[in-house]
PDB file of N, CA and C in Angstrom:
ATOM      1  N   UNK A   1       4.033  -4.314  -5.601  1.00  0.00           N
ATOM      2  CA  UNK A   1       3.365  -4.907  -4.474  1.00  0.00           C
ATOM      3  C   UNK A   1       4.344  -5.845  -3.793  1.00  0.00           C
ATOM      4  N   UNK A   2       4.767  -5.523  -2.392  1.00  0.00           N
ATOM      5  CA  UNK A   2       5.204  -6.562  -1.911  1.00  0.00           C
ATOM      6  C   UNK A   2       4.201  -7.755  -0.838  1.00  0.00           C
ATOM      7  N   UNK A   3       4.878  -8.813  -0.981  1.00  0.00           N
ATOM      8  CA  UNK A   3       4.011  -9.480  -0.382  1.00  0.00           C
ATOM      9  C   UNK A   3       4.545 -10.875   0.752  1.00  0.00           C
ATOM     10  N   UNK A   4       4.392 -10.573   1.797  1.00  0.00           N
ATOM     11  CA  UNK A   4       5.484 -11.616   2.854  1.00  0.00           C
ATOM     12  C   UNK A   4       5.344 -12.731   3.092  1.00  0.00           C
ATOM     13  N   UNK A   5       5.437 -13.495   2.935  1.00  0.00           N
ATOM     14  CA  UNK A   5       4.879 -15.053   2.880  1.00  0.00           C
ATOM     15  C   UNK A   5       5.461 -15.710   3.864  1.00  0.00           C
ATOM     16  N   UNK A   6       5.349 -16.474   4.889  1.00  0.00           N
ATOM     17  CA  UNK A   6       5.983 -16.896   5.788  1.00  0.00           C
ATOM     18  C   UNK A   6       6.020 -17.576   7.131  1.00  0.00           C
ATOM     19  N   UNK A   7       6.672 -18.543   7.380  1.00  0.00           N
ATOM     20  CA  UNK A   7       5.870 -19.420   8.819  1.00  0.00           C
ATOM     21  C   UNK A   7       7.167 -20.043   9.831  1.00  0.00           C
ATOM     22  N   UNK A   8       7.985 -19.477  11.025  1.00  0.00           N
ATOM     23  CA  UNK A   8       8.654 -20.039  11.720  1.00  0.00           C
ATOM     24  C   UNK A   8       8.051 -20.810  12.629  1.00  0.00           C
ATOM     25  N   UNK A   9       7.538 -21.940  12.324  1.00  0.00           N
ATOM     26  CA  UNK A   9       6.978 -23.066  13.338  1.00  0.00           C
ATOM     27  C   UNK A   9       7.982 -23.993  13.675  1.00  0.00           C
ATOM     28  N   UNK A  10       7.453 -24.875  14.861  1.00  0.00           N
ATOM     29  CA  UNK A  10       8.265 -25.594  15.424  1.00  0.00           C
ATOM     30  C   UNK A  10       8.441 -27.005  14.473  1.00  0.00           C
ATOM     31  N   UNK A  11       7.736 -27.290  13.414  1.00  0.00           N
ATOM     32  CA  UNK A  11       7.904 -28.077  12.280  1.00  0.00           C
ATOM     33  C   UNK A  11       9.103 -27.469  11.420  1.00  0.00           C
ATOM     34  N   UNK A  12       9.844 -26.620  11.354  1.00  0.00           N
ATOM     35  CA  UNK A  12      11.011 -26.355  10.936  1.00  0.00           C
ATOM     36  C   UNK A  12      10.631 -25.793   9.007  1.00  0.00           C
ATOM     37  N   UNK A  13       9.052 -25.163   9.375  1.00  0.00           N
ATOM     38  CA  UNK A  13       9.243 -24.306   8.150  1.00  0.00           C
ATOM     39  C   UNK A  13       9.483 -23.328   7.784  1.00  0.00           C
ATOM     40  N   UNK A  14      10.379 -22.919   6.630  1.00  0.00           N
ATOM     41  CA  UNK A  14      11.628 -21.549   6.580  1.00  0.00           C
ATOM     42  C   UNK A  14      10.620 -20.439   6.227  1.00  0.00           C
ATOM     43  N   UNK A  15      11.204 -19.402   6.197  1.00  0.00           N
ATOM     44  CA  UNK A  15      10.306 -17.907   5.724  1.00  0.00           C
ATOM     45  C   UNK A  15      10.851 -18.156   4.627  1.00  0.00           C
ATOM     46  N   UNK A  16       9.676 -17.217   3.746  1.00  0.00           N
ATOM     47  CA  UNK A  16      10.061 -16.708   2.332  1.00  0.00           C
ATOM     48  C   UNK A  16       9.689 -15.311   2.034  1.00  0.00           C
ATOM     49  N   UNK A  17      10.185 -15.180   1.256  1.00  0.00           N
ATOM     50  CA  UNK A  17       9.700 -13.460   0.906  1.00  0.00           C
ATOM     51  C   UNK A  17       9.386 -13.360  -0.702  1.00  0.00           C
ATOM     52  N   UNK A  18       8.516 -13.155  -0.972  1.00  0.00           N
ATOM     53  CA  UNK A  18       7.757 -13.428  -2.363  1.00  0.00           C
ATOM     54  C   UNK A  18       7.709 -11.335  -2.760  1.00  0.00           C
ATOM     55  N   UNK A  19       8.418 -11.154  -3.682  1.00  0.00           N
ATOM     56  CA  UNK A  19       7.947  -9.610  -4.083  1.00  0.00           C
ATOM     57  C   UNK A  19       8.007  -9.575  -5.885  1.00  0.00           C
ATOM     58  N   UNK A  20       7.197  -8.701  -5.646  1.00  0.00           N
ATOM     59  CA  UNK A  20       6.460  -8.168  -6.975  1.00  0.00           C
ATOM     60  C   UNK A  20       6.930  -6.430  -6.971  1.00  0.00           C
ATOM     61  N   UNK A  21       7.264  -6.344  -7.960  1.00  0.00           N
ATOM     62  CA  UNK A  21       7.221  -5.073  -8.029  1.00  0.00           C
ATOM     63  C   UNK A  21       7.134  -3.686  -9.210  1.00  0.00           C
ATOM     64  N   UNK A  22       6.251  -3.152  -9.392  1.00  0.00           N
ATOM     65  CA  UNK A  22       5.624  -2.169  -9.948  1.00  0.00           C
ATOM     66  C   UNK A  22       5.887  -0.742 -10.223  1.00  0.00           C
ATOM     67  N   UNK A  23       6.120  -0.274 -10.886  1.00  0.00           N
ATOM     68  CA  UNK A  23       6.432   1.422 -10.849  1.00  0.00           C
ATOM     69  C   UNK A  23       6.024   2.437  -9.695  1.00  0.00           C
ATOM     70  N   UNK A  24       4.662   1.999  -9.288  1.00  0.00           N
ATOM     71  CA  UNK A  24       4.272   2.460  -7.891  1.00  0.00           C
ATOM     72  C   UNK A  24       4.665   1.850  -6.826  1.00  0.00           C
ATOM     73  N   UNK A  25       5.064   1.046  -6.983  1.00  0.00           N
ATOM     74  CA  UNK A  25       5.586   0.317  -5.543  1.00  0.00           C
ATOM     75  C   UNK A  25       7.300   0.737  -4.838  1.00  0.00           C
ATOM     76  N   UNK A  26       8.116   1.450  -5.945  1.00  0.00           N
ATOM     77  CA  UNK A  26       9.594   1.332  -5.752  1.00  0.00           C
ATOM     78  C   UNK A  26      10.229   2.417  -4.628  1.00  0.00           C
ATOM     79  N   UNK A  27       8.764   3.572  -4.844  1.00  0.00           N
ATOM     80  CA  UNK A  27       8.692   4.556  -3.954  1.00  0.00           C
ATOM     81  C   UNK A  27       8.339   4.760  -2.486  1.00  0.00           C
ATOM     82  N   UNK A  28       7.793   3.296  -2.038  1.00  0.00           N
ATOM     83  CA  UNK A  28       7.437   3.113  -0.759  1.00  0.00           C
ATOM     84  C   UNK A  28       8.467   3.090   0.355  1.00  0.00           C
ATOM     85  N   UNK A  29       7.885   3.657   1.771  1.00  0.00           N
ATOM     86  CA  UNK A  29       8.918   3.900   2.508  1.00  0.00           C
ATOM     87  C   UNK A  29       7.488   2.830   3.748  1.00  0.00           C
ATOM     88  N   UNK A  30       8.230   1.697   4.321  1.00  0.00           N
ATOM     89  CA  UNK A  30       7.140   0.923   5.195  1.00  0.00           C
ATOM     90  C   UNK A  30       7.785   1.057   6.836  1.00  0.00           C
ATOM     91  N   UNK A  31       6.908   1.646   7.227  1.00  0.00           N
ATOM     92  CA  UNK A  31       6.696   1.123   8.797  1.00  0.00           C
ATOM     93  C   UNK A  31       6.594  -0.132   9.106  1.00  0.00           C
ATOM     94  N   UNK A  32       7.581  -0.926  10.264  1.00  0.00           N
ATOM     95  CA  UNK A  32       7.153  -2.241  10.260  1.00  0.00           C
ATOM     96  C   UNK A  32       6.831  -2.183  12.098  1.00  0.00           C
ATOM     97  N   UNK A  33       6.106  -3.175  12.218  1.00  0.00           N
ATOM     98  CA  UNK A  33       5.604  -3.380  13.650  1.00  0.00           C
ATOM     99  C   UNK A  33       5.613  -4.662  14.148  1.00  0.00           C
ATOM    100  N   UNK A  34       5.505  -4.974  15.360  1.00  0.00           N
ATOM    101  CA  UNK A  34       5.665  -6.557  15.317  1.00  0.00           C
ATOM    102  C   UNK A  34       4.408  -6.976  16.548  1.00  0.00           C
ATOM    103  N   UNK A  35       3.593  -7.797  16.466  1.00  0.00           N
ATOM    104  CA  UNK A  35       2.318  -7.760  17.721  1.00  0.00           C
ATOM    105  C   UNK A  35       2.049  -9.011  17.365  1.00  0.00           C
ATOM    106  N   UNK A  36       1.267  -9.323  18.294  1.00  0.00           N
ATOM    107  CA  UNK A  36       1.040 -10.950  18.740  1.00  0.00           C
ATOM    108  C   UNK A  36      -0.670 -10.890  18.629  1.00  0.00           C
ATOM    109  N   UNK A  37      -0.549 -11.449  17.678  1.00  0.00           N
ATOM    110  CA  UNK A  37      -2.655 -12.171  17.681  1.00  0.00           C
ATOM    111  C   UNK A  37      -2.714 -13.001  18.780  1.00  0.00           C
ATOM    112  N   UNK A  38      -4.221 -13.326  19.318  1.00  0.00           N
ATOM    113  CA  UNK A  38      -4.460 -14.179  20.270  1.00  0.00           C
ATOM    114  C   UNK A  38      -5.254 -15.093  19.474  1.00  0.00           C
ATOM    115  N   UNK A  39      -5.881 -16.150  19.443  1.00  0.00           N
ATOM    116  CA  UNK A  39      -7.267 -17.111  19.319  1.00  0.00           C
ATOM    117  C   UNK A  39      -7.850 -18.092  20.327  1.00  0.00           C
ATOM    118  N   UNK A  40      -8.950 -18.436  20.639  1.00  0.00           N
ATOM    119  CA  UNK A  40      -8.924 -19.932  21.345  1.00  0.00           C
ATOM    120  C   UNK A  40      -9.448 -20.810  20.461  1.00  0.00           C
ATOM    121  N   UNK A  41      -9.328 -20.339  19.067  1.00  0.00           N
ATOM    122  CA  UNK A  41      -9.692 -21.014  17.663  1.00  0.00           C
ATOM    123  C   UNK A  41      -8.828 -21.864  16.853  1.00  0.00           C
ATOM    124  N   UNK A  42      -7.663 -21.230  16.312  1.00  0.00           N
ATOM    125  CA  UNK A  42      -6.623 -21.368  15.315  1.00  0.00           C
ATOM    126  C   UNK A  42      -5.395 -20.338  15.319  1.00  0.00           C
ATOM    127  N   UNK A  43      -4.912 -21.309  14.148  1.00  0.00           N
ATOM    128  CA  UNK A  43      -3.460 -20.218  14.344  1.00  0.00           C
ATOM    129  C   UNK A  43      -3.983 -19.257  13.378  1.00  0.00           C
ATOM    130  N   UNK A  44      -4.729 -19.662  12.149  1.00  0.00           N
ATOM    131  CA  UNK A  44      -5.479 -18.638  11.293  1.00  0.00           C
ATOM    132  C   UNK A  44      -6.497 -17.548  11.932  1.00  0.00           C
ATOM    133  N   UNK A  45      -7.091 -17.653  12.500  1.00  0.00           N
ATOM    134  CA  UNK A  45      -8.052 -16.951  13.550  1.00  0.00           C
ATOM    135  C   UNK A  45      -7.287 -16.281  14.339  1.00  0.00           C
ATOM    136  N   UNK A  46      -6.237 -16.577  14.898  1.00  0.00           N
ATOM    137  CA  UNK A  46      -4.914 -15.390  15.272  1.00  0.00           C
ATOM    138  C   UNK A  46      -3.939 -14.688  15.203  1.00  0.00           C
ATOM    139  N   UNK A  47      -3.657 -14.631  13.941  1.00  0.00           N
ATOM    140  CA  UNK A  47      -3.216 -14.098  12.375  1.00  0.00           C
ATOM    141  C   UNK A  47      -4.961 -13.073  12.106  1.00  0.00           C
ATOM    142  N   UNK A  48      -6.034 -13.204  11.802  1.00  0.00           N
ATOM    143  CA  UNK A  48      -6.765 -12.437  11.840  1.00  0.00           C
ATOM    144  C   UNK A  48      -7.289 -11.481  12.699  1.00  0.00           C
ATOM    145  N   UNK A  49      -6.740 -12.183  13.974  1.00  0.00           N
ATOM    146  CA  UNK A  49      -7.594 -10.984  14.969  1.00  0.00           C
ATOM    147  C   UNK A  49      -6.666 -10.540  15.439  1.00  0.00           C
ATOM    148  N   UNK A  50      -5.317 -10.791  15.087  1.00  0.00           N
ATOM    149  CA  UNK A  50      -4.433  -9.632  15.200  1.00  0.00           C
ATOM    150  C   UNK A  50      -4.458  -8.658  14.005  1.00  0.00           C
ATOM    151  N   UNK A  51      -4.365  -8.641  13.231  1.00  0.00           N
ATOM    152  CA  UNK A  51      -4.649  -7.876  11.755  1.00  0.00           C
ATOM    153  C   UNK A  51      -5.971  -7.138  12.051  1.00  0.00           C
ATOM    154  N   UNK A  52      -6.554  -7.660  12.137  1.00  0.00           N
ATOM    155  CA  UNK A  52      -7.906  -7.162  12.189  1.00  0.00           C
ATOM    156  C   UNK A  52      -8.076  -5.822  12.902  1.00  0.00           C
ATOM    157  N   UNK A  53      -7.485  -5.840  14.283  1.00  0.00           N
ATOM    158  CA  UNK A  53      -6.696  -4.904  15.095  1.00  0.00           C
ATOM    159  C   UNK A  53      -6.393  -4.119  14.856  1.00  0.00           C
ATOM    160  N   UNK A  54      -5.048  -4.232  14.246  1.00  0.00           N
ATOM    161  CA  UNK A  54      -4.193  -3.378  13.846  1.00  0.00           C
ATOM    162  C   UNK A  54      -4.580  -2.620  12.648  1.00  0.00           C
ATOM    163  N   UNK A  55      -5.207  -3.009  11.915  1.00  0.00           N
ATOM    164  CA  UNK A  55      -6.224  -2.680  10.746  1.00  0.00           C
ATOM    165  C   UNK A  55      -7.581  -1.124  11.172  1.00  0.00           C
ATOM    166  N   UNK A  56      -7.761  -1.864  12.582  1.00  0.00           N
ATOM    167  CA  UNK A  56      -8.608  -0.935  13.155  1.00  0.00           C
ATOM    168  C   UNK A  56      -7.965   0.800  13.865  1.00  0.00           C
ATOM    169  N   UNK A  57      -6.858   0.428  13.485  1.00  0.00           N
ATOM    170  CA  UNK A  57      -5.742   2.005  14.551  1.00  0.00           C
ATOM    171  C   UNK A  57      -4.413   2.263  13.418  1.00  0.00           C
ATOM    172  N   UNK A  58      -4.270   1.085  12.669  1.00  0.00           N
ATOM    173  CA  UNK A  58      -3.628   1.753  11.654  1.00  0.00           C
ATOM    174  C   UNK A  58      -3.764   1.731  10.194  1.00  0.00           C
ATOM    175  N   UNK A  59      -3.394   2.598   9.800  1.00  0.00           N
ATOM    176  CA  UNK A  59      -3.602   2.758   8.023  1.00  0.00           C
ATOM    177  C   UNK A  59      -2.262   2.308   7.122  1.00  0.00           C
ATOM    178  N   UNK A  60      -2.954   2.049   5.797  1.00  0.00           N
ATOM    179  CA  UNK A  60      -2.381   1.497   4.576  1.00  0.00           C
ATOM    180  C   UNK A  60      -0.942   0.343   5.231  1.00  0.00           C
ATOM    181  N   UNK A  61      -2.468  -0.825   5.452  1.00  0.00           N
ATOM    182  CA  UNK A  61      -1.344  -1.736   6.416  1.00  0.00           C
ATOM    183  C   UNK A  61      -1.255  -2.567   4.656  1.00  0.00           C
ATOM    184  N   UNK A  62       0.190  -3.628   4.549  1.00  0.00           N
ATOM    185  CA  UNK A  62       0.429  -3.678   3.288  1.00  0.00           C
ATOM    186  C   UNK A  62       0.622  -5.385   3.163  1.00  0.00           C
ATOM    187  N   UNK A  63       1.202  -5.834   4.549  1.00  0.00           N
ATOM    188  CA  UNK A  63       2.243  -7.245   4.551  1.00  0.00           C
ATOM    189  C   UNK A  63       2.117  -7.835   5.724  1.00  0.00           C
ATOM    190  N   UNK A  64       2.192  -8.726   5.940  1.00  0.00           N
ATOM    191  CA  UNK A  64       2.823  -9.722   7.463  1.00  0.00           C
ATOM    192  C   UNK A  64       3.690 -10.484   7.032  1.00  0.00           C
ATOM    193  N   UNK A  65       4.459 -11.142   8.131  1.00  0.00           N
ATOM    194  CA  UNK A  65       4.852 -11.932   8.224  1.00  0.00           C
ATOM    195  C   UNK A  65       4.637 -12.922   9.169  1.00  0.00           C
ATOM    196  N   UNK A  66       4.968 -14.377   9.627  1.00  0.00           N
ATOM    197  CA  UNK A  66       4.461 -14.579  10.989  1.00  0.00           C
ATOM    198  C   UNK A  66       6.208 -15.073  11.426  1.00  0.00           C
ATOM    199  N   UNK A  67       6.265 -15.104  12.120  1.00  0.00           N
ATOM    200  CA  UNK A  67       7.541 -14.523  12.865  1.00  0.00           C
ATOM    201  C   UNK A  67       7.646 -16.229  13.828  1.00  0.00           C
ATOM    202  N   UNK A  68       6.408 -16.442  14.869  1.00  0.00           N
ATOM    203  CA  UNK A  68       6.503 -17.297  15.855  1.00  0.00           C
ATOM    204  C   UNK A  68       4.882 -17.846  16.144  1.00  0.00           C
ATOM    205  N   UNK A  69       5.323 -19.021  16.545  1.00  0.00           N
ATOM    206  CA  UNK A  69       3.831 -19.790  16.412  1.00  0.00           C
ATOM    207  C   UNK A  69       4.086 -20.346  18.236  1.00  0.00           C
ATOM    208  N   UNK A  70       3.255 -20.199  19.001  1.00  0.00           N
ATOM    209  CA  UNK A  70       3.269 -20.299  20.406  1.00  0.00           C
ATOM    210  C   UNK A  70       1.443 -20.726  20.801  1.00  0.00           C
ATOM    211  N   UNK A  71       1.486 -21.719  21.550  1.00  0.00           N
ATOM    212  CA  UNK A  71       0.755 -21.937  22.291  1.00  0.00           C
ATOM    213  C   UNK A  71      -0.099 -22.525  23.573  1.00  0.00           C
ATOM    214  N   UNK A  72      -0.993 -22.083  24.063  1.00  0.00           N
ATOM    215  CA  UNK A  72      -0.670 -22.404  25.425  1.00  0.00           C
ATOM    216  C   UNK A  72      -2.147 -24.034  25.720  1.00  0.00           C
ATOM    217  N   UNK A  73      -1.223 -24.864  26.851  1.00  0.00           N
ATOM    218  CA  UNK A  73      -1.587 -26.099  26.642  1.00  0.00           C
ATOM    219  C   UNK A  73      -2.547 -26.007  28.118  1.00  0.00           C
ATOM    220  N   UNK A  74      -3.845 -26.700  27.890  1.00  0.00           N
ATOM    221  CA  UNK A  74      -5.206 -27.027  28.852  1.00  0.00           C
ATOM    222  C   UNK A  74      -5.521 -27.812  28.785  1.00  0.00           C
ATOM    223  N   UNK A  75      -5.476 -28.945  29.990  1.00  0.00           N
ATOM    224  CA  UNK A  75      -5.875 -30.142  30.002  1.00  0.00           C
ATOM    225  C   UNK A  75      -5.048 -31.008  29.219  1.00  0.00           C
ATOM    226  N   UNK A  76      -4.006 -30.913  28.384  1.00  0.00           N
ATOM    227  CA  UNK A  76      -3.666 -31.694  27.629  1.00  0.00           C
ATOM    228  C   UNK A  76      -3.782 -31.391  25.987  1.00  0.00           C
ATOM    229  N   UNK A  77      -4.379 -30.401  25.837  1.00  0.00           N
ATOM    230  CA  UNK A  77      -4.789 -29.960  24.384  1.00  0.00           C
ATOM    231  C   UNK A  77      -4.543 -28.696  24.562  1.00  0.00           C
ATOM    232  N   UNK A  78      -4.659 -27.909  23.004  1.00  0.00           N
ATOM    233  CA  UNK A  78      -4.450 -26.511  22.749  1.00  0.00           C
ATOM    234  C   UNK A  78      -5.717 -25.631  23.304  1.00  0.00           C
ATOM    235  N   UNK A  79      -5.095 -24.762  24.275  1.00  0.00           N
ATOM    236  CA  UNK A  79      -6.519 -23.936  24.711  1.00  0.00           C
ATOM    237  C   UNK A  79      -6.629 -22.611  24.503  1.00  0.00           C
ATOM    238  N   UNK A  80      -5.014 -22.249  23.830  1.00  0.00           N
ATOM    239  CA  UNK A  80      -4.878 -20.921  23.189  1.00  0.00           C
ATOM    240  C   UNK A  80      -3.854 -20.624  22.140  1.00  0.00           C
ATOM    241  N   UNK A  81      -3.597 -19.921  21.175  1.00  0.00           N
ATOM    242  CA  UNK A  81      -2.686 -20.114  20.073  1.00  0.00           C
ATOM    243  C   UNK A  81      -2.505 -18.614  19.920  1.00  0.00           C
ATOM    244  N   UNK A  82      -0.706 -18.117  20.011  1.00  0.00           N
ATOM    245  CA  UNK A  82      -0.489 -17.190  19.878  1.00  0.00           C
ATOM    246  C   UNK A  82       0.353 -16.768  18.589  1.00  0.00           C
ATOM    247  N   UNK A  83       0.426 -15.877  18.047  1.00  0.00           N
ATOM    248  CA  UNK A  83       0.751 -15.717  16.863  1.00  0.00           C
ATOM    249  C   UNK A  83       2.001 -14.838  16.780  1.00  0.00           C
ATOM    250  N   UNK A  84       2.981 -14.263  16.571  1.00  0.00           N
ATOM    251  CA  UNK A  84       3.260 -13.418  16.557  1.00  0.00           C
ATOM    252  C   UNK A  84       3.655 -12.949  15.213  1.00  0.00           C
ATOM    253  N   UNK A  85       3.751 -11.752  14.569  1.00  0.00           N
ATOM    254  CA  UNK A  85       4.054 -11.095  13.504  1.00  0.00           C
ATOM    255  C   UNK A  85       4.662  -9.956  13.481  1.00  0.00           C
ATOM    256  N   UNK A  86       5.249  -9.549  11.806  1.00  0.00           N
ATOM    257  CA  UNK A  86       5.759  -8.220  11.392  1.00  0.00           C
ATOM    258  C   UNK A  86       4.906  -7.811  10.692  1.00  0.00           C
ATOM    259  N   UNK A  87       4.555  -6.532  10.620  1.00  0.00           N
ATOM    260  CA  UNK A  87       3.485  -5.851   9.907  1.00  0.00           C
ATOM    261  C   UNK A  87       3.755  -4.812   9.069  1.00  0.00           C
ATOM    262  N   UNK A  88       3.795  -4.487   8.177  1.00  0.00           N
ATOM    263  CA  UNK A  88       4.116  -3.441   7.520  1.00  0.00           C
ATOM    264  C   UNK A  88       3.530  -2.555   6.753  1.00  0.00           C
ATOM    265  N   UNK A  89       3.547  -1.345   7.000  1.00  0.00           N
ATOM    266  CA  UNK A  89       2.657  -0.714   6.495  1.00  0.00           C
ATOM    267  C   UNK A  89       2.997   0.887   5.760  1.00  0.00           C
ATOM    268  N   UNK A  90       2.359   1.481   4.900  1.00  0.00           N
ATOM    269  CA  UNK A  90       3.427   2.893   4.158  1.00  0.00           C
ATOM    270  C   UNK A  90       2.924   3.894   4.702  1.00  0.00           C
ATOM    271  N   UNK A  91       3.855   4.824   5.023  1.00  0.00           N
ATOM    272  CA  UNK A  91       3.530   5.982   5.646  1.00  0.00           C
ATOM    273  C   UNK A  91       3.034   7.349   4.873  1.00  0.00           C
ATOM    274  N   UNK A  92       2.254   7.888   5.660  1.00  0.00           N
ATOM    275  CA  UNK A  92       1.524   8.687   4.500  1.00  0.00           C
ATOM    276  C   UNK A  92       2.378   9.913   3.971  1.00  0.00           C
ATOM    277  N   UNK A  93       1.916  10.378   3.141  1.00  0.00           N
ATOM    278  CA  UNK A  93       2.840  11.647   2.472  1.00  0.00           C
ATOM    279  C   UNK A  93       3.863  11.503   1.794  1.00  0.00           C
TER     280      UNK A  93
END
């Protein structure tokens, strides 16, 4: 199982890459993708409804990463939070 752990924010926290790995896992060949969640919630809530998404059009999704943390300012406060990520996922056959 791999598993991506990870946050490039403007607080200067590093990625990591956390893997595990299994007799079934050594054979994987991953598609990676990269797409931007939206929220007018959270940065967690846009991390989900991008996944969520992508979840909905593609199969045996496996990992993220989050790549970039962006958001857009209203009135003086956060009025939208964009996410962006790598996604990875194994291809069938």
């Amino acid at each position: 199982m791999n598993l991506a752990i990870g946050m490039n924010l403007a607080g200067g926290m590093k990625t990591g890459r956390l893997t595990v790995a299994t007799d079934s896992d050594t054979d994987h060949v991953y598609k990676v993708i990269e797409l931007v969640g939206t929220s007018e919630i959270s940065v967690d809530e846009a991390i989900k409804n991008g996944l969520g998404r992508a979840n909905a059009t593609l199969k045996h999704l496996r990992w993220f990463e989050v790549l970039q943390v962006r958001g857009q300012i209203e009135g003086g406060h956060v009025g939208h939070y964009q996410v962006t990520m790598k996604v990875g996922f194994t291809l069938e056959g």
